[in-house]
Protein backbone atom coordinates (compact mmCIF):
# COMPACT_ATOMS: atom_id res chain seq x y z
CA UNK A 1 0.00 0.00 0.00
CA UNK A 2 2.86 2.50 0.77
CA UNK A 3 4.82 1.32 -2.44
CA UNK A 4 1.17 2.41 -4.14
CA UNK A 5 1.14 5.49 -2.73
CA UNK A 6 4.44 6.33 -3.54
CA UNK A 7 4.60 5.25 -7.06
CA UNK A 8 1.06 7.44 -7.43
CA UNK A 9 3.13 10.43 -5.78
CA UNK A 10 5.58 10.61 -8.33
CA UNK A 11 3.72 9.68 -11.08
CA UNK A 12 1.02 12.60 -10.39
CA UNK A 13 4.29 14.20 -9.78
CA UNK A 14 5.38 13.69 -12.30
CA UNK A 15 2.32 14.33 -15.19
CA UNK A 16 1.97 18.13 -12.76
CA UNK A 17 5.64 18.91 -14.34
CA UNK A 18 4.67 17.63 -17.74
CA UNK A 19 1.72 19.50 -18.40
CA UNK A 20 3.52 22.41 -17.12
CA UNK A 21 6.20 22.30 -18.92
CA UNK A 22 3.89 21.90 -21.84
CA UNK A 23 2.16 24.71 -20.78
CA UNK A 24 5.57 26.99 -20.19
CA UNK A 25 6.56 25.68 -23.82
CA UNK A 26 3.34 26.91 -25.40
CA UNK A 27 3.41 30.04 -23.50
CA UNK A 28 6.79 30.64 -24.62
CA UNK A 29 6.08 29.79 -28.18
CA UNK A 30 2.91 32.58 -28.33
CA UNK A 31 5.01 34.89 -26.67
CA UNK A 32 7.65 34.56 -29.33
CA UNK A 33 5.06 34.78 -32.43
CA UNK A 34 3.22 37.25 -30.58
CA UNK A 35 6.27 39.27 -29.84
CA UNK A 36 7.55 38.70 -33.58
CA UNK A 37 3.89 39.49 -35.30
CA UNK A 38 3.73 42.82 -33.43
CA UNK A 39 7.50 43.49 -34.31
CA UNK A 40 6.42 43.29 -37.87
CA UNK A 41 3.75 45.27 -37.84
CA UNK A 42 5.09 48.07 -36.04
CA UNK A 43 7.77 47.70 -38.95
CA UNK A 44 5.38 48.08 -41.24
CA UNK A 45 3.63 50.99 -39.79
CA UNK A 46 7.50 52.99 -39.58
CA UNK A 47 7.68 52.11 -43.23
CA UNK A 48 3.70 53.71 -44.42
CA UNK A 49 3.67 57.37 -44.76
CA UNK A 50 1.39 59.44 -42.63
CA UNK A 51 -1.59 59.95 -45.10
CA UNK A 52 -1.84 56.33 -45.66
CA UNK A 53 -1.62 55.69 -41.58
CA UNK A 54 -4.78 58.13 -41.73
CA UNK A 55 -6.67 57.04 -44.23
CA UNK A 56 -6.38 53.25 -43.21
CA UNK A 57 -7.80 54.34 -39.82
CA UNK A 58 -9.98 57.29 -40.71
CA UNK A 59 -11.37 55.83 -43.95
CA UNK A 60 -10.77 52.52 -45.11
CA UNK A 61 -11.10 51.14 -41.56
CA UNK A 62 -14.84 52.27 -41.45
CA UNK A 63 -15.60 51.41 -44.89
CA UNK A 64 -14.96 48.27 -44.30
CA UNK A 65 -17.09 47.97 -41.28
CA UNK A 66 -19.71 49.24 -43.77
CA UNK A 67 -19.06 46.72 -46.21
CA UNK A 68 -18.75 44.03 -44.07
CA UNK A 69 -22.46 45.26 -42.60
CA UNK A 70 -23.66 45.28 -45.71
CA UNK A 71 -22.94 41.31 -46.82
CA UNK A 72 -24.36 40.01 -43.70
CA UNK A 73 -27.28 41.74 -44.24
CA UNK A 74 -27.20 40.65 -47.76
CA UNK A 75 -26.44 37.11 -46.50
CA UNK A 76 -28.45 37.16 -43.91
CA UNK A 77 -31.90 38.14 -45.39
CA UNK A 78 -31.13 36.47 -48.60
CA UNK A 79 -32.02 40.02 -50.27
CA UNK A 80 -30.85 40.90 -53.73
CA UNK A 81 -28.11 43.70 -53.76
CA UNK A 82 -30.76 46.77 -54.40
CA UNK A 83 -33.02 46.13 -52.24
CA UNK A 84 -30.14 45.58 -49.67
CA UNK A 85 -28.92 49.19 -50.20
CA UNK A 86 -31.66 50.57 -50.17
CA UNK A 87 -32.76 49.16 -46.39
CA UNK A 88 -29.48 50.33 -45.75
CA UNK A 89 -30.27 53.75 -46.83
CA UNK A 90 -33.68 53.76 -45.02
CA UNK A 91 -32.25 52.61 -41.39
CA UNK A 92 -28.84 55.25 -42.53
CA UNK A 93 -31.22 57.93 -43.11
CA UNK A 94 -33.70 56.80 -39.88
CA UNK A 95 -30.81 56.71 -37.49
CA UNK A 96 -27.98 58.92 -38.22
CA UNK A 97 -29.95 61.37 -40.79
CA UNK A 98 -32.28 61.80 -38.28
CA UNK A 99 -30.54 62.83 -35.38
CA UNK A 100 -28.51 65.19 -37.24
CA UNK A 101 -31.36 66.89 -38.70
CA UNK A 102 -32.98 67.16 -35.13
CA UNK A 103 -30.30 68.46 -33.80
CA UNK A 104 -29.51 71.27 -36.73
CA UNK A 105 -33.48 71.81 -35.95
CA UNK A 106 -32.69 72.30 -32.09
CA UNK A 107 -29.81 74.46 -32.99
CA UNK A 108 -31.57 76.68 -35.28
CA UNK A 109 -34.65 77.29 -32.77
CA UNK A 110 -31.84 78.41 -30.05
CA UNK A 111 -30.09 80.74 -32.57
CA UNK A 112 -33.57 82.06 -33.50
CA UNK A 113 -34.43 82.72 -30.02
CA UNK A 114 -31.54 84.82 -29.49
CA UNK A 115 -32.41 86.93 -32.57
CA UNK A 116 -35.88 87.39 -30.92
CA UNK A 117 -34.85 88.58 -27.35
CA UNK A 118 -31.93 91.05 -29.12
CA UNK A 119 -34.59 92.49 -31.37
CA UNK A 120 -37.42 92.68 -28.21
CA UNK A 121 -34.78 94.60 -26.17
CA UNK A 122 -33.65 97.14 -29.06
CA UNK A 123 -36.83 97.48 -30.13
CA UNK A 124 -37.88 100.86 -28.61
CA UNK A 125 -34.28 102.07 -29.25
CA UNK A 126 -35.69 101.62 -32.94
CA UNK A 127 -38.76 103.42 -32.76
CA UNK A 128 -36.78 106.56 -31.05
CA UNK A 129 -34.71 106.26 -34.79
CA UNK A 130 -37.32 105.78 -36.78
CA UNK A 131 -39.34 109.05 -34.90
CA UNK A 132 -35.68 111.07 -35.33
CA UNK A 133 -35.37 110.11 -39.09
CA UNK A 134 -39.14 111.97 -39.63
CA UNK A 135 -37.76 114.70 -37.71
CA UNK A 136 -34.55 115.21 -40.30
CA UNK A 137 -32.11 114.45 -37.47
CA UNK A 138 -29.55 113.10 -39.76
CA UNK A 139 -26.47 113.20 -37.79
CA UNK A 140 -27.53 112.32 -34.49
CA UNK A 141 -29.54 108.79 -36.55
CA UNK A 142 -25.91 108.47 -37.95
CA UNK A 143 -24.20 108.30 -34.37
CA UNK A 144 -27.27 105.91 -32.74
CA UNK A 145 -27.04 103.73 -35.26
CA UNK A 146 -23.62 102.98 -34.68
CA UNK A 147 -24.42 102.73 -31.50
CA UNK A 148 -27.33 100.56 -31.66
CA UNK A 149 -25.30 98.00 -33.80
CA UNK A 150 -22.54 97.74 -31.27
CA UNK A 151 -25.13 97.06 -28.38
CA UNK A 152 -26.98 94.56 -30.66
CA UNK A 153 -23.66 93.01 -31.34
CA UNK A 154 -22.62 92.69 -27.86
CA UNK A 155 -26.36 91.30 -26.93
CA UNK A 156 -25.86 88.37 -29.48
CA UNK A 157 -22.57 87.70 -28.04
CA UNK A 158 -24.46 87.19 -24.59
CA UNK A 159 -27.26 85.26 -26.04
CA UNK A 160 -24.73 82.48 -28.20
CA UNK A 161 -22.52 82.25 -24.42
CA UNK A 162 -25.70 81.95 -22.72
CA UNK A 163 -27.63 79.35 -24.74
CA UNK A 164 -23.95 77.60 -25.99
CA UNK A 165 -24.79 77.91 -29.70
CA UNK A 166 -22.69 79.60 -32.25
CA UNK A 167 -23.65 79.58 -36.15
CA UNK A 168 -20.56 78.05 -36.99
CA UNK A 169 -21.40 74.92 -35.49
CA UNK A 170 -24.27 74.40 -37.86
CA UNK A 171 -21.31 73.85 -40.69
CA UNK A 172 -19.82 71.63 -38.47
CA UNK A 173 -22.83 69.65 -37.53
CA UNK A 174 -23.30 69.05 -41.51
CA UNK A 175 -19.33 68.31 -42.09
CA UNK A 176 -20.35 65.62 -39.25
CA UNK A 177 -23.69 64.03 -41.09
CA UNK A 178 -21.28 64.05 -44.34
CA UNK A 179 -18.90 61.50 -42.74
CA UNK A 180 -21.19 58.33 -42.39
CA UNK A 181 -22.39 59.45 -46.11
CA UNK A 182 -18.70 58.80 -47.65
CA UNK A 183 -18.22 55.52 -45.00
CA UNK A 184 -21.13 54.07 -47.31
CA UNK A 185 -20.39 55.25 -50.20
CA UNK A 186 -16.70 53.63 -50.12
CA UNK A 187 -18.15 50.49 -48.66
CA UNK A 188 -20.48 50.07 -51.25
CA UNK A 189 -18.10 50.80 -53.59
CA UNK A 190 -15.22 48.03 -51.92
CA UNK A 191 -18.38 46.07 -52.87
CA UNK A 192 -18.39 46.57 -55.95
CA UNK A 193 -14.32 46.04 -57.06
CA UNK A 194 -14.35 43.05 -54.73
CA UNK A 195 -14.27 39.66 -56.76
CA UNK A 196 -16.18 37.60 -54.17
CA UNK A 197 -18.92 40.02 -54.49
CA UNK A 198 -18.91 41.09 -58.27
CA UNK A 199 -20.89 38.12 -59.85
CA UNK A 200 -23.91 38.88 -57.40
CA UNK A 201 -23.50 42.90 -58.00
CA UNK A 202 -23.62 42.62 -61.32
CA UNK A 203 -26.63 40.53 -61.51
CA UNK A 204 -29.09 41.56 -58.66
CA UNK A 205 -29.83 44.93 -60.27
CA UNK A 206 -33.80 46.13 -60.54
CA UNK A 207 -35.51 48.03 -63.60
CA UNK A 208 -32.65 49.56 -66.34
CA UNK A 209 -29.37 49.04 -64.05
CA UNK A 210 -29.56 45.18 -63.48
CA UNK A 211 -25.85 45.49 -63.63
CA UNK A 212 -25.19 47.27 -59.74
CA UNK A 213 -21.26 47.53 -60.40
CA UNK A 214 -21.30 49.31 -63.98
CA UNK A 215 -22.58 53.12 -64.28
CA UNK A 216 -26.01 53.73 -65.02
CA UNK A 217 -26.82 53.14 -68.99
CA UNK A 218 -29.16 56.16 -69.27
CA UNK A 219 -27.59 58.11 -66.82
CA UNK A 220 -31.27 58.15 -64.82
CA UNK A 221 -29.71 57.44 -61.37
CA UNK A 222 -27.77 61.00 -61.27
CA UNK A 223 -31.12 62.57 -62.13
CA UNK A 224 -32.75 61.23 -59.51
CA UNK A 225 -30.33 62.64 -57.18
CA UNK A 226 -29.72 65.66 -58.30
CA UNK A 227 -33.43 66.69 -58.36
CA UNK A 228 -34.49 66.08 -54.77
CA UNK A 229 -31.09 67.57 -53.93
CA UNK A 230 -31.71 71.10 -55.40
CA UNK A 231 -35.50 70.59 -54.19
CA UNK A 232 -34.30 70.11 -50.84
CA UNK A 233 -31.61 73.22 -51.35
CA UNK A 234 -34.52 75.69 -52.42
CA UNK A 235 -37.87 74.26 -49.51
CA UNK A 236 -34.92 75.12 -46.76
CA UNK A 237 -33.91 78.77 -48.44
CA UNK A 238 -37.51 80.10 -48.85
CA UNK A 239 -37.49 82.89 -45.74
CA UNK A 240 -41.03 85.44 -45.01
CA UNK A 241 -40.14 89.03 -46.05
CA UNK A 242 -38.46 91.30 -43.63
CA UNK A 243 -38.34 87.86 -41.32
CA UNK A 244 -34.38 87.61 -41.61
CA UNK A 245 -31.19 90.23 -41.33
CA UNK A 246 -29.81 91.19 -44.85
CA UNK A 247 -26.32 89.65 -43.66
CA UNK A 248 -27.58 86.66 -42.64
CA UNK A 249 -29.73 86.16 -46.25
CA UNK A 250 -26.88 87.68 -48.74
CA UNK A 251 -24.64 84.32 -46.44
CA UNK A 252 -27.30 81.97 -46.91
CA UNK A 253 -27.39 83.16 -50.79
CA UNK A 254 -23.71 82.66 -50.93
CA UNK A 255 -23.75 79.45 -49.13
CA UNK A 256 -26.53 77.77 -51.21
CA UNK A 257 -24.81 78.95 -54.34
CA UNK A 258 -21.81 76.92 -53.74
CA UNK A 259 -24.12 74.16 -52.07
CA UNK A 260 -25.79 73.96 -55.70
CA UNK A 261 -22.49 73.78 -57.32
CA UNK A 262 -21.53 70.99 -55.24
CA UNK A 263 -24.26 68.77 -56.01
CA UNK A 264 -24.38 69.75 -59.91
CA UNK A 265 -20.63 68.65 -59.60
CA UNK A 266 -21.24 65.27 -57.53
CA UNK A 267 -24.19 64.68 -60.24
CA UNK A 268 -21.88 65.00 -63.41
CA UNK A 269 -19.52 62.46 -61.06
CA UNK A 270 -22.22 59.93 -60.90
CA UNK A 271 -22.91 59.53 -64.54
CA UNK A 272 -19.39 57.35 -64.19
CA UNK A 273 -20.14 56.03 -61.19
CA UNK A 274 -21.01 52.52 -60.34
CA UNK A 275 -25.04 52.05 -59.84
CA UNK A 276 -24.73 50.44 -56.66
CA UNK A 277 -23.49 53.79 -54.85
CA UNK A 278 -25.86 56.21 -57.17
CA UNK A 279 -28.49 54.63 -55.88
CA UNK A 280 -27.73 54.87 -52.30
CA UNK A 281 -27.02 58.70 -53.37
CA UNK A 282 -30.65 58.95 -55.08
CA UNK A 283 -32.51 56.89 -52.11
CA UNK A 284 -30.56 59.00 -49.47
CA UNK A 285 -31.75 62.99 -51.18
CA UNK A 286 -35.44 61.85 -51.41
CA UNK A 287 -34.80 60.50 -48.17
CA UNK A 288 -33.31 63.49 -47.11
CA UNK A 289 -36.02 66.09 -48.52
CA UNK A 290 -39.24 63.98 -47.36
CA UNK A 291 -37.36 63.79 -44.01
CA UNK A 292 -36.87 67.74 -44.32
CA UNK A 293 -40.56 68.15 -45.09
CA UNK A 294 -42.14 66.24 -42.25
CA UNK A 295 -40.06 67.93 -39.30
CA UNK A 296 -42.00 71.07 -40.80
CA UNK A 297 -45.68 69.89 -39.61
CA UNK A 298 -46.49 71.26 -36.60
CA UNK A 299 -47.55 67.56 -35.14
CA UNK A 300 -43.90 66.29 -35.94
CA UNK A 301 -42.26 69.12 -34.13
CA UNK A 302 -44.45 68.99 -31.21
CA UNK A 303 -43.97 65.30 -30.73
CA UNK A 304 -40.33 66.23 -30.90
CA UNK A 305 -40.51 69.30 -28.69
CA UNK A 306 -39.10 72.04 -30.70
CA UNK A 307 -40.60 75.70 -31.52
CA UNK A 308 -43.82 76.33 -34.04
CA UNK A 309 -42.76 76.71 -37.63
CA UNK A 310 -42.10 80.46 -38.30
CA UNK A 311 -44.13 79.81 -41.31
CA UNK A 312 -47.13 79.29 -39.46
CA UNK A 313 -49.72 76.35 -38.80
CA UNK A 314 -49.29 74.83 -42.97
CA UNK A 315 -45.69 75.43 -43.45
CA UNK A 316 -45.17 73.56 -46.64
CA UNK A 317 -48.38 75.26 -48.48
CA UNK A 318 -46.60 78.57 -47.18
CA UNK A 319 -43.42 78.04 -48.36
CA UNK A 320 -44.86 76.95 -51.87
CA UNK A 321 -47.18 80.17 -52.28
CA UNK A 322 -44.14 82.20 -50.93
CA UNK A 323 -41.78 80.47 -53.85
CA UNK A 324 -44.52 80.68 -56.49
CA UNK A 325 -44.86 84.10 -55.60
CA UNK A 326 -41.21 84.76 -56.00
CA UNK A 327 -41.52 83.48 -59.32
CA UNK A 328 -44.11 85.48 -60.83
CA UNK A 329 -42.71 88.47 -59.94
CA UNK A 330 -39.24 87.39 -61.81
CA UNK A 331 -41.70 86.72 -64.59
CA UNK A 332 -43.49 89.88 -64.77
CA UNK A 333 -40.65 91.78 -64.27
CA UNK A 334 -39.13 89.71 -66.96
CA UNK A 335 -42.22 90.25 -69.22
CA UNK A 336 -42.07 93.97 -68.17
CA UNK A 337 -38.19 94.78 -69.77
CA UNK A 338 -38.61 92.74 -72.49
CA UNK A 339 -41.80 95.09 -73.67
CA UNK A 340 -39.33 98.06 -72.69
């Protein structure tokens, strides 16, 4: 029984130091790969230049999330290709399209406020100039006026610190709903170079672009974005008369001249481009401009607890009397010089 015992001693003994060793052995061996895998890398990241370091983690990094997200869901729900980018687009524009838009809502009702209270509290400093210009009081106006414009100045400076708004965040805030916009567009188009995915792509089209990786035949696709995109441009830049400053509206002018440039330039790019990533641009401005109409209604922006429309209780039918307006008078005036 003791000779039992002893041989089971060293034999337990001895299978404890075994599997250790084992164990120390295997250890060792990770270590080593591990240690020589991350040499190499960091090798290789000395060797890249600094744009590529950037882009690999800024761009192509996400991008490939994006791809990635969209073959499982292709995969998954056994969907063709364009009706898996466009429920892409859908939950893109219901998620992230969404809250930016909110919040650009949010952030124009505090900037709008601000106007308000500065023209409430220089308000009867107004009426005293307006009641001094009657009287012919030219040079004292002159000297007010200057005055008036530093106070109002100085009030809107109070108003942004107090409320924490400033309107060049609202650039920022659309730089920032741009980003997840070129993440999908580069995944869809790794999509479309990639050779696993390029037999299904080109096949799994709908209507005149069956073929998802090749540009658009007739050139329809660009069309379709570029009209909902310079619908979108002009329902946002309709304003009441005498309802904005004359700095802020010669801005916006300037602002939604270049805007239109832009997208006449992106739409030119997409007669070239592959279908696949036109059509998430088309899906995403109709999107984009029935998603701009509906935060207009007054139910919509109740539910989501932000100020009345300024253009009243119908806001859309306003805005479209207000445009068609606008447009008859360039016509009659037009009408007018050419019987001159």
């Amino acid at each position: 029984m003791l000779l039992y015992r002893r041989s089971f001693v060293l034999h337990s003994q001895f299978f404890s130091h075994r599997v250790t060793s084992v164990l120390t052995q295997r250890w060792n061996s990770s270590s080593t790969e591990l240690l020589r895998v991350l040499q190499e890398q960091s090798q290789n990241f000395e060797k890249k230049p600094t744009s590529t370091i950037a882009f690999e983690t800024f761009v192509q990094t996400p991008a490939e999330f994006v791809a990635n997200s969209l073959v499982y869901i292709h995969d998954g729900l056994a969907l063709p290709w364009w009706a898996t980018i466009a429920l892409s687009t859908v939950a893109f524009r219901a998620v992230v399209g969404a809250a930016v838009t909110i919040t650009q809502q949010r952030f124009i009702d505090r900037l709008q406020t601000v106007q308000r209270s500065v023209v409430n509290e220089l308000e009867p400093q107004m009426r005293m100039l307006s009641i001094q210009a009657m009287q012919g009081k030219t040079a004292t106006i002159i000297e007010e006026k200057k005055q008036l414009k530093r106070e109002a100045l100085q009030l809107t400076k109070r108003g942004y610190a107090k409320h924490n708004i400033h309107p060049g965040k609202l650039l920022v805030l659309a730089l920032f709903g741009s980003v997840p916009w070129i993440y999908f567009t580069f995944g869809i188009r790794m999509i479309c170079m990639s050779p696993n995915t390029l037999p299904t792509m080109s096949q799994e089209g709908i209507l005149w672009f069956q073929n998802l990786a090749e540009a658009d035949p007739y050139g329809l696709l660009s069309l379709g974005f570029l009209i909902p995109s310079l619908l979108n441009i002009t329902f946002n830049s309709i304003q009441k008369p005498g309802s904005a400053n004359q700095r802020l509206v010669s801005a916006g002018r300037i602002q939604r001249g270049a805007t239109r440039l832009i997208v006449i330039g992106f739409s030119l790019i997409a007669v070239k481009l592959p279908a696949g990533i036109v059509l998430f641009w088309t899906l995403n401005s109709s999107l984009q401009l029935a998603q701009t109409m509906l935060l207009e209604l007054p139910r919509i922006r109740q539910m989501l607890h932000l100020t009345p429309s300024r253009f009243g209780p119908q806001p859309i039918r306003t805005r479209w009397n207000l445009w068609k307006d606008k447009w008859s008078l360039f016509f009659r005036t037009l009408k007018w010089y050419s019987k001159l």
